[in-house]
N, C-alpha and C. Protein backbone atom coordinates (compact mmCIF):
# COMPACT_ATOMS: atom_id res chain seq x y z
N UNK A 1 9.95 0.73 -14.85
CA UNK A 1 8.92 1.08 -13.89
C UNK A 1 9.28 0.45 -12.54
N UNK A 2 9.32 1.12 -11.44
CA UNK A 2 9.45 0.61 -10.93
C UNK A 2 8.25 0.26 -9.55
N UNK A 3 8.31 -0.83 -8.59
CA UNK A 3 7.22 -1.04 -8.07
C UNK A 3 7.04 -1.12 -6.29
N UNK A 4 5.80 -0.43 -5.73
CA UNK A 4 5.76 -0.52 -4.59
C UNK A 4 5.89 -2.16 -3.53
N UNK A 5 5.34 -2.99 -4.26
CA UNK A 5 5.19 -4.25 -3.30
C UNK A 5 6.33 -5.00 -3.82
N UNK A 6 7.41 -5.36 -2.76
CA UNK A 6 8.54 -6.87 -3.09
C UNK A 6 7.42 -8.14 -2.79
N UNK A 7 7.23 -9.20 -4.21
CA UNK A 7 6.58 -10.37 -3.42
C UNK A 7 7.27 -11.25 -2.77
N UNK A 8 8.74 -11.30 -2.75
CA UNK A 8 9.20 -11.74 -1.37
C UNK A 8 8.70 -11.31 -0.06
N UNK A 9 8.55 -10.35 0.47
CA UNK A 9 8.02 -9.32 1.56
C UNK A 9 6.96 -10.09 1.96
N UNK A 10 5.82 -9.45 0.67
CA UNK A 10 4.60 -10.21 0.92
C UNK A 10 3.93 -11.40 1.13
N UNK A 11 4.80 -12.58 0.91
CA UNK A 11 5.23 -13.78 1.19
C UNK A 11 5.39 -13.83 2.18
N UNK A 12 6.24 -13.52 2.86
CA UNK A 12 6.91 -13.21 4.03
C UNK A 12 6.00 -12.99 5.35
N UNK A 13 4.96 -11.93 4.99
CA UNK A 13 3.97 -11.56 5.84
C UNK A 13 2.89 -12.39 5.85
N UNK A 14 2.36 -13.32 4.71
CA UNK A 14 1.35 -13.82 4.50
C UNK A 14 2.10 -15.23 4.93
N UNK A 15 3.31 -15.97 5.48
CA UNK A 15 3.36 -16.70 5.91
C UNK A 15 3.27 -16.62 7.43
N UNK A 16 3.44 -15.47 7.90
CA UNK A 16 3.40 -15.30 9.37
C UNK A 16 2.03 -14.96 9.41
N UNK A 17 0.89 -14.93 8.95
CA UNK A 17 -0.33 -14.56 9.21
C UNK A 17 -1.41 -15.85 8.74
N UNK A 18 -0.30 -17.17 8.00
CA UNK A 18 -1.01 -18.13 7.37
C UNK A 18 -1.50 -19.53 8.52
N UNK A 19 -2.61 -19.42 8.77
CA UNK A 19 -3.12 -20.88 9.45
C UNK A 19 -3.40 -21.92 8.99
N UNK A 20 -2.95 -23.19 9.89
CA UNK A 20 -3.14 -24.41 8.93
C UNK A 20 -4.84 -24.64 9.11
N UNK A 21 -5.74 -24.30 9.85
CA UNK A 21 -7.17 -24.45 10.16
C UNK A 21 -7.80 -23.22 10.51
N UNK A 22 -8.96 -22.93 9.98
CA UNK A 22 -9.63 -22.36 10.69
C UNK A 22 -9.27 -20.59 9.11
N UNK A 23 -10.33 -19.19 9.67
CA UNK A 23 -10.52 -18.88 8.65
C UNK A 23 -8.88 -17.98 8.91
N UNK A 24 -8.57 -17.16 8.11
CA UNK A 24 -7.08 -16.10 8.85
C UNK A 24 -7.52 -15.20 9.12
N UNK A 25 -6.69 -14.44 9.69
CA UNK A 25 -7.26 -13.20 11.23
C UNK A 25 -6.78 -12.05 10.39
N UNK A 26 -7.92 -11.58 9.62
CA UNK A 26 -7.44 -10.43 8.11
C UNK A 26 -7.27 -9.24 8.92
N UNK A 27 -7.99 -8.48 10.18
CA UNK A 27 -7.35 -7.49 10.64
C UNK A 27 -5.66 -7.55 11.20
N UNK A 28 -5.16 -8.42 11.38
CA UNK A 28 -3.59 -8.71 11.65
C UNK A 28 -2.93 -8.12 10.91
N UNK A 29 -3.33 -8.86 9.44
CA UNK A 29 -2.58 -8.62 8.10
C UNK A 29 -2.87 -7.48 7.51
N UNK A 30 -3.72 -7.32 7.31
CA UNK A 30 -3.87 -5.47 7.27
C UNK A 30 -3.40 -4.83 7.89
N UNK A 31 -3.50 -4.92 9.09
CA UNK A 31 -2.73 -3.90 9.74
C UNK A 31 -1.10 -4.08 9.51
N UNK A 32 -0.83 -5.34 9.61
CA UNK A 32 0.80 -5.29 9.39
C UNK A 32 1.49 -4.94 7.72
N UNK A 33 0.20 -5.10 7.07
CA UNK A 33 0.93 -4.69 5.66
C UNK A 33 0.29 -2.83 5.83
N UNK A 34 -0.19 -2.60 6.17
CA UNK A 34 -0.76 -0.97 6.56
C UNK A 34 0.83 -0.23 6.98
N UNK A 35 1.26 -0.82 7.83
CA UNK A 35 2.53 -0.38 8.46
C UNK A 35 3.58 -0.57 7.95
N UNK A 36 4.25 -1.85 6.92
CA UNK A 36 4.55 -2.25 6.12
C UNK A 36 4.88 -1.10 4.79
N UNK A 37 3.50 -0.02 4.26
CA UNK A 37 3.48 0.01 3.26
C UNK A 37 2.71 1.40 3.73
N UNK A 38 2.58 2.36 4.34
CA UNK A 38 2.17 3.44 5.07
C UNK A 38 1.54 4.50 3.92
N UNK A 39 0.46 4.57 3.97
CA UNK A 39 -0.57 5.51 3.40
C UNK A 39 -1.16 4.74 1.69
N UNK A 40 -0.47 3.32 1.35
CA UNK A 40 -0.94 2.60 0.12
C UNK A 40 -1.74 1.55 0.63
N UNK A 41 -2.15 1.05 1.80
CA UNK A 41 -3.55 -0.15 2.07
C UNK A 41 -4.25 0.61 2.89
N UNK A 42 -5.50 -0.15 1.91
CA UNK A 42 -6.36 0.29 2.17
C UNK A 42 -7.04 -0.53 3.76
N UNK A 43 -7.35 0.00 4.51
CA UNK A 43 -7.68 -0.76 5.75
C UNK A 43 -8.98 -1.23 6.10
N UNK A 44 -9.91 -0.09 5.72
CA UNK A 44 -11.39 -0.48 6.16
C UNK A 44 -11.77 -1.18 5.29
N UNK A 45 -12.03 -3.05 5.49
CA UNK A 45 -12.76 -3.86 5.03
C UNK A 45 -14.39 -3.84 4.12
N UNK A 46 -13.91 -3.84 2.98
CA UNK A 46 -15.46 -3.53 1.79
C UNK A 46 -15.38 -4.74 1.02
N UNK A 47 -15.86 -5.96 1.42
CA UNK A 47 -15.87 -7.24 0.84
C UNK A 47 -16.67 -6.99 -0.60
N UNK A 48 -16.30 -7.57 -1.75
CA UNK A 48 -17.50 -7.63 -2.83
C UNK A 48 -16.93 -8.92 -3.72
N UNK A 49 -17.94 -9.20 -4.24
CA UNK A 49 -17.50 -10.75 -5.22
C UNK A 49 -16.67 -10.40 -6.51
N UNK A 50 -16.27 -11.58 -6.48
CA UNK A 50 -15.32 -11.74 -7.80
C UNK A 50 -15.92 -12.78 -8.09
N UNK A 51 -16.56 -12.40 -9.98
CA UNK A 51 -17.10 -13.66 -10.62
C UNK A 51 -16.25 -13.48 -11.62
N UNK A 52 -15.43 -14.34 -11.80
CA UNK A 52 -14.18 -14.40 -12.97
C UNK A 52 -13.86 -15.74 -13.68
N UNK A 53 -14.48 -16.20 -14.78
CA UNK A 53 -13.65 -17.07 -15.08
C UNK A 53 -14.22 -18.79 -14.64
N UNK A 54 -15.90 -18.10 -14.08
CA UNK A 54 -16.18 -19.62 -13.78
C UNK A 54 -16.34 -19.84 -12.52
N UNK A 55 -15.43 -18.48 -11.27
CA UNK A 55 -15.39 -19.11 -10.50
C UNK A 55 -15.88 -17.66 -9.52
N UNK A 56 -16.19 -18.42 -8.44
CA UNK A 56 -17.21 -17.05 -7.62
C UNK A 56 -16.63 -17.04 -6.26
N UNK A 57 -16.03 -15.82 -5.46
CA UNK A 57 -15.55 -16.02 -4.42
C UNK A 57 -15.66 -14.66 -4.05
N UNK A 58 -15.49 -14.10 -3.07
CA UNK A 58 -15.27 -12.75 -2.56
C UNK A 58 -13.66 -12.20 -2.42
N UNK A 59 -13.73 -10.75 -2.61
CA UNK A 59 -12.86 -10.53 -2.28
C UNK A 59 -12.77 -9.20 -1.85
N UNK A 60 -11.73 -8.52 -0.99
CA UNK A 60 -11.61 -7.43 -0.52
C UNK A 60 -10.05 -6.57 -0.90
N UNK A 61 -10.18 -5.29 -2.08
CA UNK A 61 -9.23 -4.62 -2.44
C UNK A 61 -8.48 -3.81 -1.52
N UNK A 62 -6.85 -4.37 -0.88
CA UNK A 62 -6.22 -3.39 -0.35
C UNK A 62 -5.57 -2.30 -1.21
N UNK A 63 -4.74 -2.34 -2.18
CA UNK A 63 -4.63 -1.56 -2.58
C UNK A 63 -4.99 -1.45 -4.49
N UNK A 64 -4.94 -0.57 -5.36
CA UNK A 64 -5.12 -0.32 -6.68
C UNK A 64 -4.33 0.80 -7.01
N UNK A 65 -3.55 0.20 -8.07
CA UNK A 65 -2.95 1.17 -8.80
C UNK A 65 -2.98 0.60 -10.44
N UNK A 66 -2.53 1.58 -11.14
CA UNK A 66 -2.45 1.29 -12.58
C UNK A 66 -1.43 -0.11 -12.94
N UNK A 67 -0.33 -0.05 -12.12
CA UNK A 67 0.60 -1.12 -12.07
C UNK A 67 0.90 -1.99 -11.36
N UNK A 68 -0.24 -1.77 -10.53
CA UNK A 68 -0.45 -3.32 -9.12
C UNK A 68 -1.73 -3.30 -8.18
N UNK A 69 -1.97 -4.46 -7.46
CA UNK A 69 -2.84 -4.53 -6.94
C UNK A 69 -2.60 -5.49 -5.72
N UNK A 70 -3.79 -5.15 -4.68
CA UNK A 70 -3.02 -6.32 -3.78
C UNK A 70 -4.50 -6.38 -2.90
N UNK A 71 -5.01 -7.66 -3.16
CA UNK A 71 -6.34 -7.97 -2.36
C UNK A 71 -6.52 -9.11 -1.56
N UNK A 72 -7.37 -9.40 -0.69
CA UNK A 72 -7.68 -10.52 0.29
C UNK A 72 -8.98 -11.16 -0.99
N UNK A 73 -8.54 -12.42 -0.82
CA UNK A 73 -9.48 -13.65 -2.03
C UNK A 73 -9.89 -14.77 -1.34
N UNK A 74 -10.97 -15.33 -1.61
CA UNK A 74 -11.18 -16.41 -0.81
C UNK A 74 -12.74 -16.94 -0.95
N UNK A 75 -12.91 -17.75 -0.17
CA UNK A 75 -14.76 -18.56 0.21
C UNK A 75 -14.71 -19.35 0.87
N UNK A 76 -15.58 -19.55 1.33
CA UNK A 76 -16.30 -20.63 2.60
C UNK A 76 -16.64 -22.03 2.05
N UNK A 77 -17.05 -21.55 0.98
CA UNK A 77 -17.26 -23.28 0.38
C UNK A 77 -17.23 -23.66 -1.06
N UNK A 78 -15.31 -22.97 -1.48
CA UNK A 78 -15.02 -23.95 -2.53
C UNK A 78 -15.81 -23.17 -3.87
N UNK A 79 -14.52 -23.31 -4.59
CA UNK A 79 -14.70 -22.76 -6.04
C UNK A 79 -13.56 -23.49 -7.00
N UNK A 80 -14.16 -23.36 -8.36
CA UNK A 80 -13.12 -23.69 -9.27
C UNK A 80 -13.74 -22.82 -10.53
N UNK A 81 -12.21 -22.70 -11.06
CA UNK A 81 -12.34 -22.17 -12.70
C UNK A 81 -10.89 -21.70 -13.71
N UNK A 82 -11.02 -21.45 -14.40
CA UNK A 82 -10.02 -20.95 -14.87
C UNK A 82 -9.34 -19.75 -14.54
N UNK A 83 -7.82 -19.56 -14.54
CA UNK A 83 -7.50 -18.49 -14.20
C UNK A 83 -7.44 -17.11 -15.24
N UNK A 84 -7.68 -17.89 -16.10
CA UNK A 84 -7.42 -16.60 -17.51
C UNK A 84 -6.33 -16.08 -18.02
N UNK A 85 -5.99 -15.06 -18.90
CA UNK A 85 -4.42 -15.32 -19.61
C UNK A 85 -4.85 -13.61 -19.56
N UNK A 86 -3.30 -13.63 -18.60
CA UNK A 86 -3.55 -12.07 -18.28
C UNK A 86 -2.09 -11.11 -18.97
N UNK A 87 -2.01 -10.08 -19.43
CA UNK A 87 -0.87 -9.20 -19.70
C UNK A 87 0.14 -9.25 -17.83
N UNK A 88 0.10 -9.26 -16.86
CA UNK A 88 0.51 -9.52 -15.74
C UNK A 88 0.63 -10.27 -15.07
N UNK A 89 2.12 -10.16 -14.14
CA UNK A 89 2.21 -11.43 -13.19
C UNK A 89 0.94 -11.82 -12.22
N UNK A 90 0.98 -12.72 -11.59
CA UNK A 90 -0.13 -12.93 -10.13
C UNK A 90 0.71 -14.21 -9.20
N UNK A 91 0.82 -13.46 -7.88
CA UNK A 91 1.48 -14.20 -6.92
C UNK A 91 0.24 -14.28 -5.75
N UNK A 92 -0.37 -15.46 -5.64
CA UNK A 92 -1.42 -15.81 -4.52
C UNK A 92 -0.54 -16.64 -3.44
N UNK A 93 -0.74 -15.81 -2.32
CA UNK A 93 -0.03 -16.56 -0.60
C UNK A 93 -1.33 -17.13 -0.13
N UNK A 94 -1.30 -18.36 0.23
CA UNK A 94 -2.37 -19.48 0.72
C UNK A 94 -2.45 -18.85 2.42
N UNK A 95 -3.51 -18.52 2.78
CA UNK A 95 -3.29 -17.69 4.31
C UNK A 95 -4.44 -18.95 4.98
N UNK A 96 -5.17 -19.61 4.58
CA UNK A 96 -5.70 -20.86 4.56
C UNK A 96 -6.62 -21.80 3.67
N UNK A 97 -6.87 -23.29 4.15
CA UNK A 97 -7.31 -24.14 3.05
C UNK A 97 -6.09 -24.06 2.15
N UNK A 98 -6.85 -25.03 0.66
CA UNK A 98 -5.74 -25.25 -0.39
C UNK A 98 -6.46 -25.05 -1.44
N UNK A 99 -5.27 -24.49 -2.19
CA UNK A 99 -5.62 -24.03 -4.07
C UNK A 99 -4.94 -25.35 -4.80
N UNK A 100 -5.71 -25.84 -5.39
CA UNK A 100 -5.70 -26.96 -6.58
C UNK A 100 -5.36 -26.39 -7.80
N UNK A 101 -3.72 -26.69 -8.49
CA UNK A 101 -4.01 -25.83 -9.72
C UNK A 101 -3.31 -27.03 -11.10
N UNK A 102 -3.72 -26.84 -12.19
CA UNK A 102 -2.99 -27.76 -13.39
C UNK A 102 -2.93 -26.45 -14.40
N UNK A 103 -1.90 -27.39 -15.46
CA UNK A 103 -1.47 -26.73 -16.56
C UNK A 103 -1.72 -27.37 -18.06
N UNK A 104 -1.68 -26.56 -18.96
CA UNK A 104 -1.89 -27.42 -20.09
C UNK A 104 -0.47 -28.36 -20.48
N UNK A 105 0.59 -27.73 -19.94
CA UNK A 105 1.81 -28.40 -20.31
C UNK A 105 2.06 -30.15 -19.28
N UNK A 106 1.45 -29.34 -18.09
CA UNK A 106 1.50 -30.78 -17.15
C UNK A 106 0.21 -30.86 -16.46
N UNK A 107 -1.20 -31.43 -17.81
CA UNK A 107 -2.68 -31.39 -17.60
C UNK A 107 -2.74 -32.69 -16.56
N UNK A 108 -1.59 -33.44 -15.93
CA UNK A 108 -2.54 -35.16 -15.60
C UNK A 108 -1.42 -34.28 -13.78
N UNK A 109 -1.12 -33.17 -14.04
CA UNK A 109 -0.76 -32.90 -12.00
C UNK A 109 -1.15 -32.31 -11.56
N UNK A 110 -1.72 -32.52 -10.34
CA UNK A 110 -2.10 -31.83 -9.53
C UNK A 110 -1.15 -30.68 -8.58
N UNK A 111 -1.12 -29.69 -8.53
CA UNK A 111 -0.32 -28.79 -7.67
C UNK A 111 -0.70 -28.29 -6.67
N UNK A 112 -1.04 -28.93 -5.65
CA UNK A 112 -1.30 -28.10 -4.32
C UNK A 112 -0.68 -26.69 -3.62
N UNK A 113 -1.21 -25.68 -3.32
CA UNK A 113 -0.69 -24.57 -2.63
C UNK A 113 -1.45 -24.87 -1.23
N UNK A 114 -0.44 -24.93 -0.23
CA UNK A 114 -1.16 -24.80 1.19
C UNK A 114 -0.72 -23.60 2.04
N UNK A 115 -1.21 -23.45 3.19
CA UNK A 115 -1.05 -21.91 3.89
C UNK A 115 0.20 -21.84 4.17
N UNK A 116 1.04 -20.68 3.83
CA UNK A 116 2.18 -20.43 3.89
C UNK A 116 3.01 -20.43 2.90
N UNK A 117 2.44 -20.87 1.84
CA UNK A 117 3.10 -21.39 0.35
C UNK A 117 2.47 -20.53 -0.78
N UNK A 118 3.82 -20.43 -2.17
CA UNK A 118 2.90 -19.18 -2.83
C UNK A 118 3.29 -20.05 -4.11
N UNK A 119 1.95 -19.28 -4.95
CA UNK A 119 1.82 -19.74 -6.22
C UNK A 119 1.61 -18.60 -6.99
N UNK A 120 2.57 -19.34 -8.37
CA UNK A 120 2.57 -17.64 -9.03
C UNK A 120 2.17 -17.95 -10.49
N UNK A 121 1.43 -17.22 -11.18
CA UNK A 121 1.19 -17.45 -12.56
C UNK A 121 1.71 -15.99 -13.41
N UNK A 122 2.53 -16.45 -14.10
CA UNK A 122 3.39 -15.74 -15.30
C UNK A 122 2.51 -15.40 -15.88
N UNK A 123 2.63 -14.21 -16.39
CA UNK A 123 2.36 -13.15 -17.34
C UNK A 123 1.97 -14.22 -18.66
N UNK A 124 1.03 -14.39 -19.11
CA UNK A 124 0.16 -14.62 -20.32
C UNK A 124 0.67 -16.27 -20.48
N UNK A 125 0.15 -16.90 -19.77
CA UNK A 125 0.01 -18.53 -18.43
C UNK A 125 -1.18 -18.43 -18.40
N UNK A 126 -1.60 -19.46 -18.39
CA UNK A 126 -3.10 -20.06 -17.69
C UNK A 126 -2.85 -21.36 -16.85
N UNK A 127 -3.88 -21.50 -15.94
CA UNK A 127 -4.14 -22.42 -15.26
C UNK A 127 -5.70 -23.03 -15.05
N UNK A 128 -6.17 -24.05 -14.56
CA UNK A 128 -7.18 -24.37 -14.05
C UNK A 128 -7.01 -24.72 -12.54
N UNK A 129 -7.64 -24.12 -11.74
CA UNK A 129 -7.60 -24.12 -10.23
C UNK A 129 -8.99 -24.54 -9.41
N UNK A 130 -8.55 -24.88 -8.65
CA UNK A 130 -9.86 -25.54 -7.52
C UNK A 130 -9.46 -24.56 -5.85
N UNK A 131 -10.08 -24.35 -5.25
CA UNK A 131 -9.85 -23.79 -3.89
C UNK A 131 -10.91 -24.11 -3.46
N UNK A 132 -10.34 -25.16 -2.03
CA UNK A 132 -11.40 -25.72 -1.39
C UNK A 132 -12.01 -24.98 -0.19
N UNK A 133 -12.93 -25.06 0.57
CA UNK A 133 -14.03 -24.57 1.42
C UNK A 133 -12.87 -23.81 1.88
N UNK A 134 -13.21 -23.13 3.08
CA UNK A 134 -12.60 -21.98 3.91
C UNK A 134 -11.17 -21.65 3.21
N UNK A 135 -11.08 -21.72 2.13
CA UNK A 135 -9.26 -21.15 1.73
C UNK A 135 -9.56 -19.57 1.31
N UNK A 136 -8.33 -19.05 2.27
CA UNK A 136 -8.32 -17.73 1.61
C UNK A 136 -6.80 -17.12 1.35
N UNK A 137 -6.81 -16.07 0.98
CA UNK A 137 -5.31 -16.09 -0.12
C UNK A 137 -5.17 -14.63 0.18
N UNK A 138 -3.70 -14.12 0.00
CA UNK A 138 -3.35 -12.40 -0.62
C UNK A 138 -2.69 -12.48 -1.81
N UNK A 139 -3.61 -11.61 -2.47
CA UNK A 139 -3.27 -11.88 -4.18
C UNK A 139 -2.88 -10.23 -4.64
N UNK A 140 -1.29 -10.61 -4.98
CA UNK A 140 -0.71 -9.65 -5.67
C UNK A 140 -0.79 -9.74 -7.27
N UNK A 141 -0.77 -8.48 -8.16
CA UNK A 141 -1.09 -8.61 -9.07
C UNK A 141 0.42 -7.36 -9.72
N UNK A 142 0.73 -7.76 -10.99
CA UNK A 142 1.77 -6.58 -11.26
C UNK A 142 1.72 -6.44 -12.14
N UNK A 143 1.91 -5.31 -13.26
CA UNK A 143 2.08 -5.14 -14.57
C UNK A 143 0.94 -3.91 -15.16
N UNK A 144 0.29 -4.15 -15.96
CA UNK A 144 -0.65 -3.60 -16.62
C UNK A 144 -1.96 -3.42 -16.13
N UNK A 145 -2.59 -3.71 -14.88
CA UNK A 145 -3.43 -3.97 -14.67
C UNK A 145 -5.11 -3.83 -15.11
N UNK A 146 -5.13 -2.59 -15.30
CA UNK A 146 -6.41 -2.37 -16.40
C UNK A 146 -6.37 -3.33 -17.63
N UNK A 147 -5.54 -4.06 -18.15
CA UNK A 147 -5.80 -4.83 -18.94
C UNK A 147 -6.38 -6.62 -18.38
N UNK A 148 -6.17 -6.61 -17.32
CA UNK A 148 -6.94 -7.52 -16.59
C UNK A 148 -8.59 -7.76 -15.92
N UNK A 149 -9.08 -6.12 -16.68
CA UNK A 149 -10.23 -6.03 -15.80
C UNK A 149 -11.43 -6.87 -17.39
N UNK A 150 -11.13 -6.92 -18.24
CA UNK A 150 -12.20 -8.05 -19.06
C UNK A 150 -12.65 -9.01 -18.26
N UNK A 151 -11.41 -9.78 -18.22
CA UNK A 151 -11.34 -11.07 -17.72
C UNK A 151 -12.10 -11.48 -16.03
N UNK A 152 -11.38 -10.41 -15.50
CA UNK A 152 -12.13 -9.76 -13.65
C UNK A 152 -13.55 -9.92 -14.08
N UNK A 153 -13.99 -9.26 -14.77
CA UNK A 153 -15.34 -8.52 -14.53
C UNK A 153 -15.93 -9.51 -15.67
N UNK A 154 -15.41 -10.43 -16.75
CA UNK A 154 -16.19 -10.51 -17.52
C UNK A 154 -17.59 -11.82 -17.18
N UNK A 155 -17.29 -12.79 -16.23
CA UNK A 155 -18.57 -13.20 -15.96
C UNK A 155 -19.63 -12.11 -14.94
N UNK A 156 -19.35 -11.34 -14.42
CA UNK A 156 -20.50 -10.35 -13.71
C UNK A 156 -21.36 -9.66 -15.04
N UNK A 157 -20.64 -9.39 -15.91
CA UNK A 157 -21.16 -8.93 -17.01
C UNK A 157 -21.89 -9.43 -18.23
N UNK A 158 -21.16 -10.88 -18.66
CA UNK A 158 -22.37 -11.81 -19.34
C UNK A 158 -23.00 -12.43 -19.06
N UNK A 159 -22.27 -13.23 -17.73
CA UNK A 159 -23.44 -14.32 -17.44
C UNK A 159 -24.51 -13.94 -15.80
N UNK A 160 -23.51 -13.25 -15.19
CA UNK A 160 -24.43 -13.09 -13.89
C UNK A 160 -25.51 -12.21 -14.22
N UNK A 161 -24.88 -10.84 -14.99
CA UNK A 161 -25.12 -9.67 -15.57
C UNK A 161 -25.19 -9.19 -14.68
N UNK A 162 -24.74 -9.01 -13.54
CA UNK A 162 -24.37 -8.34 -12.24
C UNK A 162 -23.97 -7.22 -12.40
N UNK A 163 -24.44 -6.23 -12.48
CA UNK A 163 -24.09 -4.75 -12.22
C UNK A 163 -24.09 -3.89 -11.50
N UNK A 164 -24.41 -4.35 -10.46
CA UNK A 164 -23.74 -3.90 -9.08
C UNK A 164 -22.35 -4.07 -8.49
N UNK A 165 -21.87 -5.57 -8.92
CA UNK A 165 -21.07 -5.92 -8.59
C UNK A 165 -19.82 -5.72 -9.66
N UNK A 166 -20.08 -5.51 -10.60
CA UNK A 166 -19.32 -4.41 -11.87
C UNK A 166 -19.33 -3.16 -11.39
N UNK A 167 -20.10 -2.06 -11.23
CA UNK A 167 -20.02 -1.02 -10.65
C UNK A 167 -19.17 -0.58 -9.26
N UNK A 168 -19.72 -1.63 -7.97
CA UNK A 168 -18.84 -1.63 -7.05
C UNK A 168 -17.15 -1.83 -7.21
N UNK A 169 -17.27 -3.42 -8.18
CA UNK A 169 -15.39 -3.39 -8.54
C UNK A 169 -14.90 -2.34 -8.74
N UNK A 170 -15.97 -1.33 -10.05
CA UNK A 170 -14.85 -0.14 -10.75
C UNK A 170 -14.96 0.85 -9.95
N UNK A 171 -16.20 1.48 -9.00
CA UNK A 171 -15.96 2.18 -7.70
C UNK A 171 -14.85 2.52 -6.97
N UNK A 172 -15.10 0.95 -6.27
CA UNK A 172 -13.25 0.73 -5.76
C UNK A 172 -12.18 0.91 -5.77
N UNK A 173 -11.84 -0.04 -7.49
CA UNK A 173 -10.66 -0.01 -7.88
C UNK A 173 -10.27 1.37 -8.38
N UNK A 174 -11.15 2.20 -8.84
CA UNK A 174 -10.95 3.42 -9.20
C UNK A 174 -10.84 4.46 -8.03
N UNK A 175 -11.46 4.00 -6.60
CA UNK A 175 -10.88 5.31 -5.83
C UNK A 175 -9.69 5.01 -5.72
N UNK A 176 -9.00 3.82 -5.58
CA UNK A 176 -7.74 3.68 -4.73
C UNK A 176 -6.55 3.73 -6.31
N UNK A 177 -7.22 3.75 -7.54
CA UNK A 177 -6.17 4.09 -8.37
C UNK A 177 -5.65 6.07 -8.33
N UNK A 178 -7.38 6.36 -8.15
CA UNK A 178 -7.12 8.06 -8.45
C UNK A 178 -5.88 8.55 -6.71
N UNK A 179 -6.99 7.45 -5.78
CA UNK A 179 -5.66 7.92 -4.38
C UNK A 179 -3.95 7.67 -4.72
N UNK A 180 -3.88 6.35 -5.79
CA UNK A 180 -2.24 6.57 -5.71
C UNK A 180 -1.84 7.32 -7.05
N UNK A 181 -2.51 7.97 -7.95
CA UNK A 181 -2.52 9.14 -9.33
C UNK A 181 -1.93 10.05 -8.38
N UNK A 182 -3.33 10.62 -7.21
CA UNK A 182 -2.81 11.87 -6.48
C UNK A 182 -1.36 12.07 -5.66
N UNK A 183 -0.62 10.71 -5.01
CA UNK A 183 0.43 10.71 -4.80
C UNK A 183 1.81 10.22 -5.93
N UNK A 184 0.86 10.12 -6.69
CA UNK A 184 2.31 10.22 -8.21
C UNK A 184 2.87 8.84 -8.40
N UNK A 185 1.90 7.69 -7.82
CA UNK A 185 2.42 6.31 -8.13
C UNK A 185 1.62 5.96 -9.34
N UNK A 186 1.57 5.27 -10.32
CA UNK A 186 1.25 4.87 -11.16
C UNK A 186 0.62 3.47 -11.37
């Protein structure tokens, strides 16, 4: 299979768009990954929450496909939770603030990600993560992706019981999967 986003690239862009203070300037980066990646991001800004795992933050979907994804993640004041054990890679670029993350293999370290720096969690990996006040991130996702949406969606669904915010995710993620079906990406 092969795939639209290099996360070198996207690295790349999310370090030239990453501030050490203050929130990041998301029309920049949109637009430069828009141009970047011509008729697959999505541009007009539709913020909605992500309750996943413990942890509650917003986020905004640029693109969806069956085999990748690529969204703006983040909050104003600080979250933690688990990351969950997904069938797919996930590469998060720190665009500001810092992500706090540990492992069960090395539970007593701390791993800082700061803006400009990327952190990646392997395909069926877990972590526990912290992201403090104003950090926000571009989070690529690769592989299987519908098999990640339990885990996405599963605190909106038991514990918030948020169904709006279940509905809106699959809204979303489903126009911009059927938009890249209709151009034959997968």
């Amino acid at each position: 299979m092969s795939y639209l986003f290099d996360p070198d690239h996207l690295h790349e862009m999310a370090r030239k768009h990453a501030k050490s203070t203050g929130s990041a300037d998301f029309e920049a980066l949109i637009a430069d990954l828009a141009e970047a990646y011509p008729g697959h991001i999505e541009t007009r800004q539709d913020w909605l929450f992500s309750l996943a795992a413990g942890a509650t933050g917003i986020m905004n979907v640029l693109h969806g496909s069956l085999s990748e994804y690529l969204l703006l993640f983040g909050t104003p004041v600080g979250t933690e939770g688990y990351s969950g054990r997904y069938r797919i890679d996930i590469h998060d670029f720190v665009l500001s603030g810092e992500m706090w993350t540990y492992t069960e293999a090395r539970f007593r370290e701390r791993t800082i990600t700061r803006p400009g720096e990327r952190a990646f969690l392997p395909r069926r990996q877990v972590k526990g993560f912290r992201v403090r006040e104003d950090t926000w991130m571009l989070e690529y996702g690769r592989g299987p992706i519908p098999t990640a949406l339990p885990v996405s969606l599963g605190d909106a669904v038991f514990s918030a019981l948020d169904w709006r915010t279940v509905f809106k995710t699959f809204w979303v993620y489903g126009r911009l999967v059927f938009r890249e079906l209709i151009r034959g990406k997968i």
